[in-house]
N, C-alpha and C. Protein backbone atom coordinates (compact mmCIF):
# COMPACT_ATOMS: atom_id res chain seq x y z
N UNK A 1 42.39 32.08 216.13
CA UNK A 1 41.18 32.68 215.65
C UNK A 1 40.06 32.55 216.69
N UNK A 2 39.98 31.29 217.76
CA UNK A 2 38.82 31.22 218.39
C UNK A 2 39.13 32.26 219.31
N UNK A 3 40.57 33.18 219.66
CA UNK A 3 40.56 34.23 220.69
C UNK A 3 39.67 34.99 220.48
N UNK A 4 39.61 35.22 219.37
CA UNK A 4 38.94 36.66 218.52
C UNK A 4 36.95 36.37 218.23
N UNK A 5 37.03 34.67 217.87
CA UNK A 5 35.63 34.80 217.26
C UNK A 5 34.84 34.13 218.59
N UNK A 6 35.17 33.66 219.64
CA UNK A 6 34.36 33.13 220.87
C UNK A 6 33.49 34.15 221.42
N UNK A 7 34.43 35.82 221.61
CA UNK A 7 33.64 36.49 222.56
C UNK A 7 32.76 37.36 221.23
N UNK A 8 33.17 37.33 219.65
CA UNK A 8 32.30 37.93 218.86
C UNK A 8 31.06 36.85 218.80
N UNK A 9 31.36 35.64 219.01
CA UNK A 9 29.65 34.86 218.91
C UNK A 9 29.09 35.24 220.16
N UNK A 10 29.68 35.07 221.42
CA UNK A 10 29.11 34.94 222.91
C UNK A 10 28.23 36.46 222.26
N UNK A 11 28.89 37.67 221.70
CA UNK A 11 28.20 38.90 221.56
C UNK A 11 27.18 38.50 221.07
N UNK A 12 26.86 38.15 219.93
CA UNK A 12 26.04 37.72 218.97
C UNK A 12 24.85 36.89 219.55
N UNK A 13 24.98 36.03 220.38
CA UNK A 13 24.20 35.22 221.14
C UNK A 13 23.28 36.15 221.96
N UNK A 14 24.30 37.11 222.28
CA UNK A 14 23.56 37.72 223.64
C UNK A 14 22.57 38.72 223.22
N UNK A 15 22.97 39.76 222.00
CA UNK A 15 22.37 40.41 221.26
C UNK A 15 21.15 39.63 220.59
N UNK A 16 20.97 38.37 220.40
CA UNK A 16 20.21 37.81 219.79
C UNK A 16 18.89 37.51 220.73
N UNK A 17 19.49 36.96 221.97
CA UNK A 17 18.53 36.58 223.12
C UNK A 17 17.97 37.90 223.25
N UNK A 18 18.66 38.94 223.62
CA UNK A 18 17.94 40.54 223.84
C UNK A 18 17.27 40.80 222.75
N UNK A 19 17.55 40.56 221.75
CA UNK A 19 16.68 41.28 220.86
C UNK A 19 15.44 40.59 220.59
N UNK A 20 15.34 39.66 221.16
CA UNK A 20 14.20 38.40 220.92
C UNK A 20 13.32 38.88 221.93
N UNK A 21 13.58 39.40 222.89
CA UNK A 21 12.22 40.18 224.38
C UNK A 21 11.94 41.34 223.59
N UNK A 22 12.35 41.95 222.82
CA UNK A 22 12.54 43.37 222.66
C UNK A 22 13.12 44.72 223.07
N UNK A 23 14.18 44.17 223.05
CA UNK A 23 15.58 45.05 224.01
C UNK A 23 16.18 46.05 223.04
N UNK A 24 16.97 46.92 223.38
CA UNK A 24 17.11 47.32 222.10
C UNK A 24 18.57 47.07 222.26
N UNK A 25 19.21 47.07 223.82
CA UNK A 25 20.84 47.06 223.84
C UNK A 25 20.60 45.42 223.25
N UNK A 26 20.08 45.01 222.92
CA UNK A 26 20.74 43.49 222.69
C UNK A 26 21.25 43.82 220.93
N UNK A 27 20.31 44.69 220.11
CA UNK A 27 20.42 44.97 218.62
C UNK A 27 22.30 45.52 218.74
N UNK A 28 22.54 46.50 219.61
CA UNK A 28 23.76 47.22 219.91
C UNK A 28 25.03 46.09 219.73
N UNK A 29 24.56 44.87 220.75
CA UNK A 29 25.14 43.78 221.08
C UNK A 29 25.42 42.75 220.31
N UNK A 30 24.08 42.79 219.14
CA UNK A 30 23.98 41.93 218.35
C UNK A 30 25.11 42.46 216.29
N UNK A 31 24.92 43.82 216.70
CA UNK A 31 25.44 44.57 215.15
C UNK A 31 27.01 44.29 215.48
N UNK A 32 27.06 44.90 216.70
CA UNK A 32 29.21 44.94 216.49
C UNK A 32 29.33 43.83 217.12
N UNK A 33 28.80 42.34 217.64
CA UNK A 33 29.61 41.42 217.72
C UNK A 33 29.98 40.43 215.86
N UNK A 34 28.59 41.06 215.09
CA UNK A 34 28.34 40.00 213.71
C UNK A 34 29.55 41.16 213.46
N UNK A 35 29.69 42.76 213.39
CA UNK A 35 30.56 43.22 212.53
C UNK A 35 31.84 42.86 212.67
N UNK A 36 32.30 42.67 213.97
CA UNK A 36 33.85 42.47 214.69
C UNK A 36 34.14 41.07 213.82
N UNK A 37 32.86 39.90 214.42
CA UNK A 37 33.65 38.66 213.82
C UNK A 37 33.43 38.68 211.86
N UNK A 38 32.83 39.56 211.33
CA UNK A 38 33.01 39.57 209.85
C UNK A 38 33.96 39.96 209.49
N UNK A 39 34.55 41.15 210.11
CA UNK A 39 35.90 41.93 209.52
C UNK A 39 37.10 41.25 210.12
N UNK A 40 37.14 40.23 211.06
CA UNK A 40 38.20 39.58 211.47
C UNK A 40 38.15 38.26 210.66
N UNK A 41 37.21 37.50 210.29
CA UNK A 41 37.06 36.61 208.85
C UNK A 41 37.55 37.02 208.12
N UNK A 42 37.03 37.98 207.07
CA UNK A 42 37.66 38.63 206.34
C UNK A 42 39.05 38.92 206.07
N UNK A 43 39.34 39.34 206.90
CA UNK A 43 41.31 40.02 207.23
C UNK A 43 41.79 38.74 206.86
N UNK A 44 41.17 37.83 207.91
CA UNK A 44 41.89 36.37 207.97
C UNK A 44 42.12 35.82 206.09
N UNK A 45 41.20 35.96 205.99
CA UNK A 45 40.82 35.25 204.38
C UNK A 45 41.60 35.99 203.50
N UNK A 46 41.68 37.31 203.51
CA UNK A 46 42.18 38.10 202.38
C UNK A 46 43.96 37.85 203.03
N UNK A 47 44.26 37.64 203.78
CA UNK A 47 45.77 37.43 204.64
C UNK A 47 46.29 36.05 203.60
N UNK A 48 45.55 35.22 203.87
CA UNK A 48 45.86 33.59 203.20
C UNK A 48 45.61 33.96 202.32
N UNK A 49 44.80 34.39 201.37
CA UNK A 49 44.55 34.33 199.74
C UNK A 49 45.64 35.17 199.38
N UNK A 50 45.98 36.46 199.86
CA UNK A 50 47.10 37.18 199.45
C UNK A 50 48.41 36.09 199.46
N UNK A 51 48.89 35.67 200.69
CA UNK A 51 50.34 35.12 200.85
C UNK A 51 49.99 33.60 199.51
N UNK A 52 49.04 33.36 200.14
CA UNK A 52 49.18 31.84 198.84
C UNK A 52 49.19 32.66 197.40
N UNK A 53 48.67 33.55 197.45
CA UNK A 53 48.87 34.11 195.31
C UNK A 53 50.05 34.63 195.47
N UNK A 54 50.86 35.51 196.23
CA UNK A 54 52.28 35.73 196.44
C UNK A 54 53.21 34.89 196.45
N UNK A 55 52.78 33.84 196.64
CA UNK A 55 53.83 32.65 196.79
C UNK A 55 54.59 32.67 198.17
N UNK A 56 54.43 33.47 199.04
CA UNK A 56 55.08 33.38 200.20
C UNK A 56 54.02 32.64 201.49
N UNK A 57 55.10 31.95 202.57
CA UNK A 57 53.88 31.61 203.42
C UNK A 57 54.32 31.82 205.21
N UNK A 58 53.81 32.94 205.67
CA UNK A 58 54.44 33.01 206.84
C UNK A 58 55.87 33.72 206.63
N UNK A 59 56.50 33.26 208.09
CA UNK A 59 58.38 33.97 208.13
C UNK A 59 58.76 32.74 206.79
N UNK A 60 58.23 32.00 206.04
CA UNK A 60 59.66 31.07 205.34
C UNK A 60 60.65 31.56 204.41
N UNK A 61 60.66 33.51 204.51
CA UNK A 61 61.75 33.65 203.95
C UNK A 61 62.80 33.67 205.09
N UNK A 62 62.68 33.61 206.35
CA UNK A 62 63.50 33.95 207.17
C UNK A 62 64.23 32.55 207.49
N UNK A 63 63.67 31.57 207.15
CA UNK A 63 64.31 30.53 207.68
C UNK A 63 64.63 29.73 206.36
N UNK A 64 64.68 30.45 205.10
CA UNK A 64 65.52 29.76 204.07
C UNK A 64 66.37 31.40 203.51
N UNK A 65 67.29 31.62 204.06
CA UNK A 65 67.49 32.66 203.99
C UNK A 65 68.48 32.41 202.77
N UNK A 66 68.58 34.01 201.50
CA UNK A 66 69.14 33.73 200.70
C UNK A 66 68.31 33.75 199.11
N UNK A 67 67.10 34.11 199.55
CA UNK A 67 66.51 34.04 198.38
C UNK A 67 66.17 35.15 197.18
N UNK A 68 66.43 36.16 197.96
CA UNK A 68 66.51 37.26 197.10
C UNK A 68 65.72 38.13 197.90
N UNK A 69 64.67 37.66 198.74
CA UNK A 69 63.83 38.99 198.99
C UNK A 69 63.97 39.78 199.89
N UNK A 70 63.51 40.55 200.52
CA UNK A 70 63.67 41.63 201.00
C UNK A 70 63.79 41.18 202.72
N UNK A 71 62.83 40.21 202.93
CA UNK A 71 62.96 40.27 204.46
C UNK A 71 64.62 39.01 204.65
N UNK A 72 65.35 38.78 203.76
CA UNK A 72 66.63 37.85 203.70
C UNK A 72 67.46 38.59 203.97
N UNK A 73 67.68 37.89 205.53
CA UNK A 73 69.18 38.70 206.50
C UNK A 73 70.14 38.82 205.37
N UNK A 74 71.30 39.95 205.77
CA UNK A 74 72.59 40.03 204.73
C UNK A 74 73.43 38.86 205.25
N UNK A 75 74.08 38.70 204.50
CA UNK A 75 75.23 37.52 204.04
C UNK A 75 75.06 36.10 203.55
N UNK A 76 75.94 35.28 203.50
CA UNK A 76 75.86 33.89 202.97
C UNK A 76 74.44 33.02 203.31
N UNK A 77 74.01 32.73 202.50
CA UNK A 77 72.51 31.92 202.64
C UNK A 77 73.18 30.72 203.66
N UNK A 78 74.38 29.90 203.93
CA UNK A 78 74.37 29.08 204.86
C UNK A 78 74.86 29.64 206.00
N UNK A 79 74.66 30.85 206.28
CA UNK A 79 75.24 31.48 207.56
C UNK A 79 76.65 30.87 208.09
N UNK A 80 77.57 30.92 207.41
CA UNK A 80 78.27 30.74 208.15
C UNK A 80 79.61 32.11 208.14
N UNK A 81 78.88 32.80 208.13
CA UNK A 81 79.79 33.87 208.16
C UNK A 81 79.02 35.09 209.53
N UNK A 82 78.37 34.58 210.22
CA UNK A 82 77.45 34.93 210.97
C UNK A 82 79.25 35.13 212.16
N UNK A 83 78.59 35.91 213.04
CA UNK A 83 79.91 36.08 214.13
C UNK A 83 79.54 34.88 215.19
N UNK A 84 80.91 34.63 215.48
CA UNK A 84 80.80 33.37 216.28
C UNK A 84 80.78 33.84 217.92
N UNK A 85 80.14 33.08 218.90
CA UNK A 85 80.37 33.64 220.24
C UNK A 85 81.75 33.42 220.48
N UNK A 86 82.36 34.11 221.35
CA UNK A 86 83.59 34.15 222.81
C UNK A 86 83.63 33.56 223.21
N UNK A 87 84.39 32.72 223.84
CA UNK A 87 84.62 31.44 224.75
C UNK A 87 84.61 32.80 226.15
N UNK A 88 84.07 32.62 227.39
CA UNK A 88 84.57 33.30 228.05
C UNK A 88 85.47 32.67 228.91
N UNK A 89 86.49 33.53 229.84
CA UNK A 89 87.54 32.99 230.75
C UNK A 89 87.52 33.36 231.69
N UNK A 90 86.24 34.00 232.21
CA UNK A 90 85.96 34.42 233.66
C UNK A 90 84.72 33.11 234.18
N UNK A 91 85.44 32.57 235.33
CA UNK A 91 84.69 31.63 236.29
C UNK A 91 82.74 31.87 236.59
N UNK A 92 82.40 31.58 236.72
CA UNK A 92 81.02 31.96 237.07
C UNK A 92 81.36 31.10 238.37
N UNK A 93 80.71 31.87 239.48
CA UNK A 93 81.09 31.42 240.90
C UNK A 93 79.32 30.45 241.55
């Protein structure tokens, strides 16, 4: 998250200092860095509140595979019907 919200504050800062002389690019500077880091809050928040009321969290259907849902590879929940590698019989030199 700090990838996303560092350079939306640095915006915000900068827009703020400009708009404090009476600039007007700083207002420019100052609207879409607060909008970028609100709607990326947001996403974030509505992302976790969704998966926690879903009951799911992240890939953990992928790594308890077998549970019924949709992203659960086909076959046996203990994989062992998965294809096995080749022994190979050519030398590597």
């Amino acid at each position: 998250m700090a990838i996303f919200l560092v350079p939306c504050a640095a915006a915000v800062l900068y827009g703020w200092r400009g708009n404090r002389v009476r600039d007007r690019r700083g207002l420019v500077a100052l609207v879409i860095g607060a909008l970028a880091g609100l709607g990326f809050m947001v996403m974030s928040i509505v992302t976790i509140v969704a998966g926690t009321l879903s009951g799911r969290e992240g890939c953990r259907d992928l790594r308890h595979p077998g549970d019924g849902s949709p992203m659960t590879p086909p076959g046996r929940a203990d994989g062992t019907d998965l294809p096995q590698a080749r022994p190979t019989t050519r030398r590597i030199p």
